[in-house]
PDB file of N, CA and C in Angstrom:
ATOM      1  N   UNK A   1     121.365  55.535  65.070  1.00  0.00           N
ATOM      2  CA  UNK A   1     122.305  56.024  66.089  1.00  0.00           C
ATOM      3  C   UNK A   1     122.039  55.354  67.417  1.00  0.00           C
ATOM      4  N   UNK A   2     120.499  55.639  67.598  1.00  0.00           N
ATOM      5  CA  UNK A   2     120.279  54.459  69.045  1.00  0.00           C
ATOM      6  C   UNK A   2     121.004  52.993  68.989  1.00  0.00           C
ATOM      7  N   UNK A   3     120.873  52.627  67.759  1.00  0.00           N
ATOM      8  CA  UNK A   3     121.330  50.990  67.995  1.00  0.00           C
ATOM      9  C   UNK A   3     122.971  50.930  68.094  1.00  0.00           C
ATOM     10  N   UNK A   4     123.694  51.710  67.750  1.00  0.00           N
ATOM     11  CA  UNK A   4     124.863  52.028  67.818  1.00  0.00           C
ATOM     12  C   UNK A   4     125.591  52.076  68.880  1.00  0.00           C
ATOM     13  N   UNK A   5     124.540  52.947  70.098  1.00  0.00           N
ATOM     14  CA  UNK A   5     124.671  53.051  71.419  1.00  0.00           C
ATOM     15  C   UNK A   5     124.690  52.203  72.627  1.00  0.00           C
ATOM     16  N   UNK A   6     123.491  51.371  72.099  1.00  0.00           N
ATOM     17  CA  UNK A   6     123.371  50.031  73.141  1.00  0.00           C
ATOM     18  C   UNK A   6     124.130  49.213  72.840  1.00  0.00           C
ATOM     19  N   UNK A   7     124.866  48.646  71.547  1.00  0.00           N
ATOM     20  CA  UNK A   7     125.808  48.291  70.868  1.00  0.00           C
ATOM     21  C   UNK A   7     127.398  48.236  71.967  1.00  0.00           C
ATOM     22  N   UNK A   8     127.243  49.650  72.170  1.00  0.00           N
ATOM     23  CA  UNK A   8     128.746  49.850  72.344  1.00  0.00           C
ATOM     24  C   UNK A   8     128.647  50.025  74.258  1.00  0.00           C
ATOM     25  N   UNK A   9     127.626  50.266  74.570  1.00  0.00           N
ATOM     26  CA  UNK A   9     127.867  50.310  76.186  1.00  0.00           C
ATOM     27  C   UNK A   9     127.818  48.836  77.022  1.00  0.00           C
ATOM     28  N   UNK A  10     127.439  48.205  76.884  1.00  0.00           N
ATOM     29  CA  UNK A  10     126.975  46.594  77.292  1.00  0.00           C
ATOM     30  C   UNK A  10     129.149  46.008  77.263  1.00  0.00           C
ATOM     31  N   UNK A  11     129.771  45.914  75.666  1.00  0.00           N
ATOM     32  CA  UNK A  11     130.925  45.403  75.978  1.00  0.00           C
ATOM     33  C   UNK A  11     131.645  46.190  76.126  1.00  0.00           C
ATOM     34  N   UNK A  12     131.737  47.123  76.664  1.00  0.00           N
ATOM     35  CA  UNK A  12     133.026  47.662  77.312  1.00  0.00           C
ATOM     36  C   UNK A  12     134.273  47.608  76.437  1.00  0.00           C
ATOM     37  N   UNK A  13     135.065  46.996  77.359  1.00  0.00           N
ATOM     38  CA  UNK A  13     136.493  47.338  76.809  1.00  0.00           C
ATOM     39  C   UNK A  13     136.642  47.304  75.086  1.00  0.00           C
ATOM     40  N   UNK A  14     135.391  45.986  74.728  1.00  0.00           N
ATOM     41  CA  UNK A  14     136.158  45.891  73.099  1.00  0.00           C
ATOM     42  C   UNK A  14     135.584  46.806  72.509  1.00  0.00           C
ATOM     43  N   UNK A  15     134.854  48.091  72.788  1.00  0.00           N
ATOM     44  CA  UNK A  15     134.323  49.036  71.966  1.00  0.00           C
ATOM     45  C   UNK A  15     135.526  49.652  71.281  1.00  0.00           C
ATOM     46  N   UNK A  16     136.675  49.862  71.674  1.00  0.00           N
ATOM     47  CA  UNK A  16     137.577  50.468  70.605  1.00  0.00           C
ATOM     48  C   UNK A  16     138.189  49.848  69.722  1.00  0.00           C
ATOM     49  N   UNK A  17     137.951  48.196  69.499  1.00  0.00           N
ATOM     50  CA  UNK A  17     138.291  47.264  68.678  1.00  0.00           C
ATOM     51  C   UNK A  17     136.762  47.628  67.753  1.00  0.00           C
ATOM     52  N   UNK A  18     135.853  47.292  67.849  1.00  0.00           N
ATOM     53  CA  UNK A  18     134.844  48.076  67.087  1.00  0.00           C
ATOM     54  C   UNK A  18     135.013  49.036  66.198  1.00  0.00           C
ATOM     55  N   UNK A  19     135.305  50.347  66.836  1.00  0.00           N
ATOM     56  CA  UNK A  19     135.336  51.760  66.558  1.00  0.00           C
ATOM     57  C   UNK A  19     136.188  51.310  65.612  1.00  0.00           C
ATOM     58  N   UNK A  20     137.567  50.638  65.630  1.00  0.00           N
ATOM     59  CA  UNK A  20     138.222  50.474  64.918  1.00  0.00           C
ATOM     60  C   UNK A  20     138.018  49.991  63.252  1.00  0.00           C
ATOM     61  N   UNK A  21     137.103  48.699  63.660  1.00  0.00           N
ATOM     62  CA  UNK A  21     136.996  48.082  62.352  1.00  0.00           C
ATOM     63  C   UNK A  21     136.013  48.621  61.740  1.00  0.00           C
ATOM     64  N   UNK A  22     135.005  49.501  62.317  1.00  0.00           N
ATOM     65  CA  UNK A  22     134.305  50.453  61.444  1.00  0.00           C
ATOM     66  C   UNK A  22     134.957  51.366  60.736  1.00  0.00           C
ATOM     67  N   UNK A  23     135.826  52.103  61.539  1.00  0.00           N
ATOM     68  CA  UNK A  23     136.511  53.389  60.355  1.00  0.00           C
ATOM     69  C   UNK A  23     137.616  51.968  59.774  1.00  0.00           C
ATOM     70  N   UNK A  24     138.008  50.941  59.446  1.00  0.00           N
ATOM     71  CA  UNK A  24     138.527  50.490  58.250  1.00  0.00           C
ATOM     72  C   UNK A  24     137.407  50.548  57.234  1.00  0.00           C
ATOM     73  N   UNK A  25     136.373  49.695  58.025  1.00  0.00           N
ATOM     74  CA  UNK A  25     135.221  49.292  56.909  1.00  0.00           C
ATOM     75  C   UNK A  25     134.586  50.552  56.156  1.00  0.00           C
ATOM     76  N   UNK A  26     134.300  51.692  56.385  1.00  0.00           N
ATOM     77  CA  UNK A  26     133.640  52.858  56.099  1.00  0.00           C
ATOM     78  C   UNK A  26     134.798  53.298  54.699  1.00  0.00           C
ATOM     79  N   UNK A  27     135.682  53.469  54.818  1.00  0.00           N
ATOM     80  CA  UNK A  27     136.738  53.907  53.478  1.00  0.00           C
ATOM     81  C   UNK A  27     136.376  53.321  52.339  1.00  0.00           C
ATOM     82  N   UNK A  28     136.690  51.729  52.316  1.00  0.00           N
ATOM     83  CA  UNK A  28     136.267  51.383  51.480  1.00  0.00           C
ATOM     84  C   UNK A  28     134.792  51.224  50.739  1.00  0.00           C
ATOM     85  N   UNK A  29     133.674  50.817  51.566  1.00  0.00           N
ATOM     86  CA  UNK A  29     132.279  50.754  51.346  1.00  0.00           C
ATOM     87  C   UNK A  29     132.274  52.272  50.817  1.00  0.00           C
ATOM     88  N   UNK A  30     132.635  53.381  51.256  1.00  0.00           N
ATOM     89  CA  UNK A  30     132.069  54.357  50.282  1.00  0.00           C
ATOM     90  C   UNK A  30     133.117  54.162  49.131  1.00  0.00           C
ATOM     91  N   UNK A  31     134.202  53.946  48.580  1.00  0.00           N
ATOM     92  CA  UNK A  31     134.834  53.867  47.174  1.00  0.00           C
ATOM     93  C   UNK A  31     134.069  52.794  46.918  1.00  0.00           C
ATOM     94  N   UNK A  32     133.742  51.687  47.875  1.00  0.00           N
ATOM     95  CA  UNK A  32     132.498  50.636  46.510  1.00  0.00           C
ATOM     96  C   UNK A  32     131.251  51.103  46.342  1.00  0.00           C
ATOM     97  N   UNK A  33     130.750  52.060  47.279  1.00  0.00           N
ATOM     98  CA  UNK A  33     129.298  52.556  46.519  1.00  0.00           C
ATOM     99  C   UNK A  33     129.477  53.633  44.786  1.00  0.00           C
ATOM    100  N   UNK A  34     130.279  54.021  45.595  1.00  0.00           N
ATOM    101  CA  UNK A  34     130.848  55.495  44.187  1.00  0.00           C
ATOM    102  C   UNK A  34     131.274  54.387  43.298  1.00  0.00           C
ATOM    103  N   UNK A  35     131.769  53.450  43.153  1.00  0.00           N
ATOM    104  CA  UNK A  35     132.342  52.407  41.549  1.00  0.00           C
ATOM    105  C   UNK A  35     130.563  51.742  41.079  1.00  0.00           C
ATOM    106  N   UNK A  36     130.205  51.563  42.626  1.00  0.00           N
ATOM    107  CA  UNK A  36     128.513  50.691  42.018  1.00  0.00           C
ATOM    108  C   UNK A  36     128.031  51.601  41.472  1.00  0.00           C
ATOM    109  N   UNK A  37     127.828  52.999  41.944  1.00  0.00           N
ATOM    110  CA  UNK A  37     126.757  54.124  41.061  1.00  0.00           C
ATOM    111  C   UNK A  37     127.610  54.390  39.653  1.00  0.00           C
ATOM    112  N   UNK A  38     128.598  54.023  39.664  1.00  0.00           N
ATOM    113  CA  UNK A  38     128.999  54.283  38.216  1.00  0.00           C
ATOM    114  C   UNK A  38     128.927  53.214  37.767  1.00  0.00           C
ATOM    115  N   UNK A  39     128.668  52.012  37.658  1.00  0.00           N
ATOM    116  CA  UNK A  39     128.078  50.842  36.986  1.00  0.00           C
ATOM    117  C   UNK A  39     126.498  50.761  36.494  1.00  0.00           C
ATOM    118  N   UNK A  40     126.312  50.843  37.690  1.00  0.00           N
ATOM    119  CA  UNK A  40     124.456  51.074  37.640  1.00  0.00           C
ATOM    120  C   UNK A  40     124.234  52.192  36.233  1.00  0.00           C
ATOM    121  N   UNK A  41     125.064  53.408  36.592  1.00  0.00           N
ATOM    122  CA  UNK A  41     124.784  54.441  35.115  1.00  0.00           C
ATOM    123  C   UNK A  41     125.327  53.413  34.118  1.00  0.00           C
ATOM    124  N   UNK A  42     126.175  53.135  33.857  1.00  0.00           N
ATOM    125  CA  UNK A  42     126.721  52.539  32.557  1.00  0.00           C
ATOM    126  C   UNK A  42     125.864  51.511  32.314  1.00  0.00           C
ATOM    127  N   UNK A  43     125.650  50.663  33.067  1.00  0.00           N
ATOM    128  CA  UNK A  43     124.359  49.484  32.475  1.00  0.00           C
ATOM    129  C   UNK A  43     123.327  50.163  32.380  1.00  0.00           C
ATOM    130  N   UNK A  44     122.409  51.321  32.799  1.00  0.00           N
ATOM    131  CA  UNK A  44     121.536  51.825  32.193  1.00  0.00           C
ATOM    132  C   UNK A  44     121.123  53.156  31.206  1.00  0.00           C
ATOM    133  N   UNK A  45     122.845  53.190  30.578  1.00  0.00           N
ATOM    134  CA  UNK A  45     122.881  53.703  29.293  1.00  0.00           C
ATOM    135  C   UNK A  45     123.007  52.856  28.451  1.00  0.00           C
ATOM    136  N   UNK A  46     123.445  51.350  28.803  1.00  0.00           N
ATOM    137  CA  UNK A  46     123.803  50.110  27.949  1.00  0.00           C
ATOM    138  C   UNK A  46     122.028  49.484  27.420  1.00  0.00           C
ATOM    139  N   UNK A  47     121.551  49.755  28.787  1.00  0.00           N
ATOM    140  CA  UNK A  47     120.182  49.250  28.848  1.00  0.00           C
ATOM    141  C   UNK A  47     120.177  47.888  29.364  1.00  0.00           C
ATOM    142  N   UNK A  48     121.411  46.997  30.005  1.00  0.00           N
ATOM    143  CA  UNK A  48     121.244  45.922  30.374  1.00  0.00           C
ATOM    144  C   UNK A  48     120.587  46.120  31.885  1.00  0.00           C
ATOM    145  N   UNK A  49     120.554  47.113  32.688  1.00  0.00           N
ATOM    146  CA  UNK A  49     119.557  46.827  33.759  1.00  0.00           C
ATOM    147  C   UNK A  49     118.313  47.155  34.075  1.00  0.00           C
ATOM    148  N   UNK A  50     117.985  47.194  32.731  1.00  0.00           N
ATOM    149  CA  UNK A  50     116.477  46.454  32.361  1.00  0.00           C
ATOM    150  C   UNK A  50     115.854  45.281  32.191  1.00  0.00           C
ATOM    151  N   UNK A  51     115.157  44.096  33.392  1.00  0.00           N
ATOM    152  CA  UNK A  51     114.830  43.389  32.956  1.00  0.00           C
ATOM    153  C   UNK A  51     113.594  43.090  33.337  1.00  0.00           C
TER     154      UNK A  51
END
């Protein structure tokens, strides 16, 4: 959260161009973590992510 902060006070105006492309980026990255944890199970009922 600290790094988030110093992040966003230093440029000014483009912090809401930021803010922005984070809540795009955040939607998807969690539907690709939830498809990866359901891969990860399926390859290690397959047993291929064992090596």
């Amino acid at each position: 959260a600290t790094q988030q902060q110093e992040r966003r006070e230093p440029r000014g105006p483009r912090r809401r161009e930021f803010q922005r492309e984070e809540e795009k980026v955040q939607e998807p990255s969690f539907a690709a973590d939830a498809s990866l944890e359901a891969i990860l199970e399926e390859l290690k009922e397959r047993g291929i992510g064992r090596n």
